[in-house]
Protein backbone atom coordinates (compact mmCIF):
# COMPACT_ATOMS: atom_id res chain seq x y z
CA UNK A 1 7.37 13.50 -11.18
CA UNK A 2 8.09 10.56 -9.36
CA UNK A 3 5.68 7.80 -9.77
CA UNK A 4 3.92 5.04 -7.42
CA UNK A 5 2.26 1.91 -8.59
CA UNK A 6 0.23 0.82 -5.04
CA UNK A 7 -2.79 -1.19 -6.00
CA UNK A 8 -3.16 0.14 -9.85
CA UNK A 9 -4.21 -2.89 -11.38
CA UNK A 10 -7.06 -3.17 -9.02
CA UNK A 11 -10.25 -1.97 -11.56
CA UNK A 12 -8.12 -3.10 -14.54
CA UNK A 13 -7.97 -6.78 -13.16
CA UNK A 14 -11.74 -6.48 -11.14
CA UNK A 15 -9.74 -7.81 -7.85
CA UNK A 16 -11.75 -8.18 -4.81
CA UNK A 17 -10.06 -6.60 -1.39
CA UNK A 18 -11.37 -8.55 2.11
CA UNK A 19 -11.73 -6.43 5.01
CA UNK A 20 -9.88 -6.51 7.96
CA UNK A 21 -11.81 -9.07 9.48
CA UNK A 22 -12.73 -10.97 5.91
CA UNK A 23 -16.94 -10.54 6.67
CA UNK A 24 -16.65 -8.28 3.56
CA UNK A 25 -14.68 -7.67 0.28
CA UNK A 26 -14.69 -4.57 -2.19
CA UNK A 27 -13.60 -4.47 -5.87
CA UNK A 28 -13.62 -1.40 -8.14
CA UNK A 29 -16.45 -1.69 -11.00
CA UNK A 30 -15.89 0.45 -13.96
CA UNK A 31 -18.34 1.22 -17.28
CA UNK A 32 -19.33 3.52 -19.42
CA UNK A 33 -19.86 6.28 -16.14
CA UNK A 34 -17.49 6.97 -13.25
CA UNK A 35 -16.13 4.14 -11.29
CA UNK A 36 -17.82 2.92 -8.24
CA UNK A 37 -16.69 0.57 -5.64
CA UNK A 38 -19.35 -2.76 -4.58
CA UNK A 39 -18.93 -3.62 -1.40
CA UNK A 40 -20.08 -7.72 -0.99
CA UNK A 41 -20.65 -9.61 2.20
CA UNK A 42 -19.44 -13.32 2.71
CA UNK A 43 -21.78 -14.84 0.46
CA UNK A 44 -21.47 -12.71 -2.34
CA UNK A 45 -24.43 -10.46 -1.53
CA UNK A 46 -23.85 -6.61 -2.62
CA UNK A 47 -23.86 -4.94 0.29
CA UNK A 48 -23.38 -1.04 -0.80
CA UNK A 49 -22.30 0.40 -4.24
CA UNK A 50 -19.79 3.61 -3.54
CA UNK A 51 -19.53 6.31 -6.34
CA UNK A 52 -16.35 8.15 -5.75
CA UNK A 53 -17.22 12.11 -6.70
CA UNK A 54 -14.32 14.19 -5.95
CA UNK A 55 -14.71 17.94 -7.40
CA UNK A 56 -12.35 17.50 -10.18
CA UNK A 57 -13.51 14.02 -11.46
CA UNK A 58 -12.60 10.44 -11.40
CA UNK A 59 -11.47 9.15 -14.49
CA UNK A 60 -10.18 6.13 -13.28
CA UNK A 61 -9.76 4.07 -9.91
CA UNK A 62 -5.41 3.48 -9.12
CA UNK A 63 -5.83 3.03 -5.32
CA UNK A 64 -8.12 0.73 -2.90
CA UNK A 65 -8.21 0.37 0.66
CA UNK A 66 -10.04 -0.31 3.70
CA UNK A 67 -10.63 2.24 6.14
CA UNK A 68 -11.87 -0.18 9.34
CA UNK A 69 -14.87 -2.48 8.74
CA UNK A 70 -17.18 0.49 7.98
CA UNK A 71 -15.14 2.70 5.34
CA UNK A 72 -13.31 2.54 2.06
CA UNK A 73 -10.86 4.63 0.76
CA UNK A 74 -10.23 5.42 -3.27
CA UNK A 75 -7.97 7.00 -4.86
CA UNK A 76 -8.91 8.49 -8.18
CA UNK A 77 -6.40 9.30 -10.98
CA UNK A 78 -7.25 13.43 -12.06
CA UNK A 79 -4.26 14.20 -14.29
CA UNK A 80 -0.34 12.98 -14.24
CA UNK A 81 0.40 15.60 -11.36
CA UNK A 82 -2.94 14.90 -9.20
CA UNK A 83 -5.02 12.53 -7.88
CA UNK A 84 -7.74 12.60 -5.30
CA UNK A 85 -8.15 10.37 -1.92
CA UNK A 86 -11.97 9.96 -0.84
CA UNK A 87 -12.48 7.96 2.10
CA UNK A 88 -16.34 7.11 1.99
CA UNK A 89 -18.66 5.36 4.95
CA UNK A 90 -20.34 2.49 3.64
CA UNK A 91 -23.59 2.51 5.30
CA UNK A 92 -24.50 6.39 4.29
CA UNK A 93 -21.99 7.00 1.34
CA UNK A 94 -20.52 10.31 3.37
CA UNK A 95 -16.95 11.52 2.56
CA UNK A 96 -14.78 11.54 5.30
CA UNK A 97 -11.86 12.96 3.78
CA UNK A 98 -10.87 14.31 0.66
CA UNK A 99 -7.48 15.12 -0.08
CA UNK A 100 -5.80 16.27 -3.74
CA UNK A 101 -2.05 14.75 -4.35
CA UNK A 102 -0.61 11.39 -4.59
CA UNK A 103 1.17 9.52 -2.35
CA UNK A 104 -1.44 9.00 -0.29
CA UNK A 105 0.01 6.90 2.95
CA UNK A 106 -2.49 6.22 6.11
CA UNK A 107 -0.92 6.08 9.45
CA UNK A 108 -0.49 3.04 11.67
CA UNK A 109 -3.72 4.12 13.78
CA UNK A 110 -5.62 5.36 11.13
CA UNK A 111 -5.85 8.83 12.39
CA UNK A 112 -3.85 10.66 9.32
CA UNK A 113 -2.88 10.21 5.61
CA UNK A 114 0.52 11.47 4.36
CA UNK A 115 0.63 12.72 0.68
CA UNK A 116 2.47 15.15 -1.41
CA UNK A 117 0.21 18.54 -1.63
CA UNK A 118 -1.34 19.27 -4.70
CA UNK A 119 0.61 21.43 -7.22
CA UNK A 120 -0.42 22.76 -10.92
CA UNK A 121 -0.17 20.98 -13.84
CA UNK A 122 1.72 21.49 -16.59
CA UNK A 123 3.59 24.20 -14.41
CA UNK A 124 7.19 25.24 -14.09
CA UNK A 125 9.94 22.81 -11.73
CA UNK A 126 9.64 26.30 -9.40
CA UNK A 127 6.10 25.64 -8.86
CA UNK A 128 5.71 22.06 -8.49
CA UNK A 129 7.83 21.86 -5.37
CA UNK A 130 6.66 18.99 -3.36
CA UNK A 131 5.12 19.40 0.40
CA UNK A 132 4.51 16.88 2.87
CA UNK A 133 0.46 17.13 4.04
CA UNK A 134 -0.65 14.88 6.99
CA UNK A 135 -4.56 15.26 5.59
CA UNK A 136 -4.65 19.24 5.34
CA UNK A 137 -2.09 19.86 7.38
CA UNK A 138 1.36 20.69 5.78
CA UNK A 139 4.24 19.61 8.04
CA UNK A 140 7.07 20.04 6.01
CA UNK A 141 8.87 21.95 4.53
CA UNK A 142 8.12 25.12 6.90
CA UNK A 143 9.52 28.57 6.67
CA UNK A 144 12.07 29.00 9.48
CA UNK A 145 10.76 29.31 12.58
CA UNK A 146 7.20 28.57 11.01
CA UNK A 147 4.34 25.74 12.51
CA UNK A 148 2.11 23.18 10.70
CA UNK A 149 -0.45 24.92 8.63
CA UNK A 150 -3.85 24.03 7.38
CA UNK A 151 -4.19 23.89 3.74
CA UNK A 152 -7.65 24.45 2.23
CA UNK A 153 -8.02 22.94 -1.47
CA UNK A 154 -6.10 24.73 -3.96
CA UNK A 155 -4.68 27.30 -1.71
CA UNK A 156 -0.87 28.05 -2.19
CA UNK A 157 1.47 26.13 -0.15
CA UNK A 158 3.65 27.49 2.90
CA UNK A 159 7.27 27.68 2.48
CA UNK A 160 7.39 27.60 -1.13
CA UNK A 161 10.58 28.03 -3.13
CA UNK A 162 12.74 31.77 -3.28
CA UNK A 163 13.51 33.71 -6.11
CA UNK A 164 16.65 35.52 -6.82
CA UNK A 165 16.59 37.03 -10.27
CA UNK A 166 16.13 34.07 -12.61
CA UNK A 167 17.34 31.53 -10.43
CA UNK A 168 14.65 29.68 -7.65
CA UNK A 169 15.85 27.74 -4.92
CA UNK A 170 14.93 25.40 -2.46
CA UNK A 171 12.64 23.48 -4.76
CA UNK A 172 11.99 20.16 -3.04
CA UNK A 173 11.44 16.66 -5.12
CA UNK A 174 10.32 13.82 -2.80
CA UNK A 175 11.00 10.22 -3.69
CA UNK A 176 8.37 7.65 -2.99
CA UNK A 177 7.39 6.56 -0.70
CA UNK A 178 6.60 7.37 2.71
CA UNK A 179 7.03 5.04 5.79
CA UNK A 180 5.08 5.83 8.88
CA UNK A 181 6.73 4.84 12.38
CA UNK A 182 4.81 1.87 14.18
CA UNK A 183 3.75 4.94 16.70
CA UNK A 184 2.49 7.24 13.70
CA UNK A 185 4.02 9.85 15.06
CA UNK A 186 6.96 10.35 12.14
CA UNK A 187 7.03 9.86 8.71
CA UNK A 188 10.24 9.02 6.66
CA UNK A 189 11.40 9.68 3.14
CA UNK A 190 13.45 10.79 1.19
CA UNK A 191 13.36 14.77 -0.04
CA UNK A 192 15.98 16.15 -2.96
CA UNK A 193 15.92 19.97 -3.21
CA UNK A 194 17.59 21.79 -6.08
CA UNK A 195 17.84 25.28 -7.70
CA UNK A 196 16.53 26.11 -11.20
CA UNK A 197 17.58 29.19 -13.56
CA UNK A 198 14.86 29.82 -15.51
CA UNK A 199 15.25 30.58 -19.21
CA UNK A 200 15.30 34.01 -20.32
CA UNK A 201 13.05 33.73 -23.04
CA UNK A 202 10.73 30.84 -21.79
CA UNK A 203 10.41 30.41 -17.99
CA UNK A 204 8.59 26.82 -18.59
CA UNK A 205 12.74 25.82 -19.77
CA UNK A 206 15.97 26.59 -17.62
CA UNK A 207 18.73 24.05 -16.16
CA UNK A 208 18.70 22.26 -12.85
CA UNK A 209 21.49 22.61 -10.63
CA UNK A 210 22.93 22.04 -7.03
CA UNK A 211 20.73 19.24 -6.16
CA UNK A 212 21.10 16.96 -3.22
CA UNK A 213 19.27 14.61 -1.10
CA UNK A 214 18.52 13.66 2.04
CA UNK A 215 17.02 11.38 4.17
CA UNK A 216 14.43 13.17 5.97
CA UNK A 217 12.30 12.28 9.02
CA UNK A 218 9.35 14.65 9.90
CA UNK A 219 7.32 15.04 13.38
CA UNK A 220 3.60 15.88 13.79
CA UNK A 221 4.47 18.95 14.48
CA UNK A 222 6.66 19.62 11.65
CA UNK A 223 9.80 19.17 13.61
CA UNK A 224 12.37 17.94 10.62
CA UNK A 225 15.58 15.16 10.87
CA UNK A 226 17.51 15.26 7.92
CA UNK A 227 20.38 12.92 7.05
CA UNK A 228 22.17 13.71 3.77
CA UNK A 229 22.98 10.77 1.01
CA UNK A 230 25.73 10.26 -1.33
CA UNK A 231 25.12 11.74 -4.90
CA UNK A 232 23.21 9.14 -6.36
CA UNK A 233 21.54 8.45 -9.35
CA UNK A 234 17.73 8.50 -9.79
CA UNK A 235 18.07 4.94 -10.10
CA UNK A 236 19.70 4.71 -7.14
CA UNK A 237 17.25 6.44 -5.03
CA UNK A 238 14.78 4.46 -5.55
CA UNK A 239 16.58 1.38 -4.55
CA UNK A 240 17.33 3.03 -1.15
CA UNK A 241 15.30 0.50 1.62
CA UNK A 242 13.95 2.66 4.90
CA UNK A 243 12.70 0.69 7.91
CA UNK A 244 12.03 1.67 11.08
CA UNK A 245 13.47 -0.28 14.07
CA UNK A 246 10.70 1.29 16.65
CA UNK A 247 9.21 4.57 17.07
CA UNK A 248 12.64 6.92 16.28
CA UNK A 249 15.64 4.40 14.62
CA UNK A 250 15.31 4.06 11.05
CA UNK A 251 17.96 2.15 9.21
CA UNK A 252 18.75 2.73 5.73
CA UNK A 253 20.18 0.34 3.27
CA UNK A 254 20.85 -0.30 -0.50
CA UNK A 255 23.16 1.68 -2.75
CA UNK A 256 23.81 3.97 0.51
CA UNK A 257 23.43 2.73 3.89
CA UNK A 258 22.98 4.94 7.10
CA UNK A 259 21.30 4.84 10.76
CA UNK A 260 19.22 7.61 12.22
CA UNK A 261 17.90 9.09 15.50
CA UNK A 262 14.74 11.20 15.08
CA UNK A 263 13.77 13.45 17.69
């Protein structure tokens, strides 16, 4: 699994995060119980201690944010393969949103968070193929001919992988990280899909094959713009640079360099 760093250091190193306007800061506190965020106004004052309590646990705190003035977001490390985002108000404590995954990447206005879907752990490449989720929603990628769906929890995801005797296909690996456009109506990244023969004795081993990426570019409503890359090396990919130059040109540069269109 591909992995993201973000803020991760923020409860190790008890960093304090201003708002957007600087009236307020938050820092992560963690003990003996589960982490909690303390929100403190200019002069130091504790304004409202936050106890992140998503379903499956926080063990630890990897993620900080601010959701406006009046909100925080967390993001709470579950296992290698999950994490949980919980968005809480300050003034009541109420969960806004809660979202299993990682990735998590909030929109230019605010209104969505992109993220890989959750998937099991300790599962099988064939069923930890990656989906793109704008909050519940999954966008991408779709069955042919197929619309956004709404995801609820654990349910399985749309368009998952096909089987053909022991070989699946169409298992997608996403590498991180997503870039919003400045309208937040597209997100960019970059999506790998490969097959996988499973092992006739043990379908946890097999071998890999046919894999190629692509540049991919994904609408609100789950429209798709791929652009395929050279073969590169995982190395490689993750040097790749994506920018957007406005709402629909993103440029690509790096160890492979390319210009697209979205719709």
């Amino acid at each position: 699994m591909w992995a993201s760093l973000a803020v991760a250091l923020l409860a190790a190193q008890a960093v304090s995060l201003p708002s957007p306007s600087g009236a307020r800061s938050a820092s992560v506190r963690s003990g003996s119980g589960s982490p909690a965020v303390v929100i403190t106004d200019h002069s130091g004052r504790v304004v409202a201690t936050l106890q992140p309590r998503p379903a499956e646990g926080c063990s630890s705190v990897s993620g900080l944010e601010w959701a406006g003035e009046d909100a925080v977001s967390v993001t709470c490390h579950i296992n290698p393969s999950l994490n949980a985002f919980v968005e809480m108000e300050i003034a009541t404590g109420k969960v806004r949103r809660e979202l299993l995954g990682y990735g998590f990447t909030r929109s230019p206005d605010g209104l969505r968070v992109a993220h890989v879907g959750w998937y099991p752990h300790f599962s099988p490449p064939f069923a930890k193929s990656n989906v793109l989720q704008l909050d519940s929603l999954v966008v991408y990628p779709l069955p042919a001919g197929g619309r956004p769906v709404v995801r609820n929890g654990m349910d399985p995801a749309p368009g998952a992988p096909t089987a053909k005797g022991g070989t699946w296909s169409g298992i997608h690996e996403f590498v991180p990280d997503f870039h919003w456009s400045s309208d937040s109506r597209r997100v960019a990244f970059i999506d790998c899909v490969y097959a996988w023969t499973v092992d006739a004795q043990d379908n946890s081993r097999g071998q890999e094959h046919g894999r190629r990426c692509s540049v991919a570019v994904v609408d609100l409503e789950g429209r798709a713009t791929l652009s395929p890359l050279p073969e590169l090396k995982p190395a490689g990919l993750l040097q790749l640079k994506l920018a957007w130059n406005g709402p629909r040109e993103l440029t690509v540069s790096g160890p492979a360099s390319l210009t697209l269109r979205a719709r």
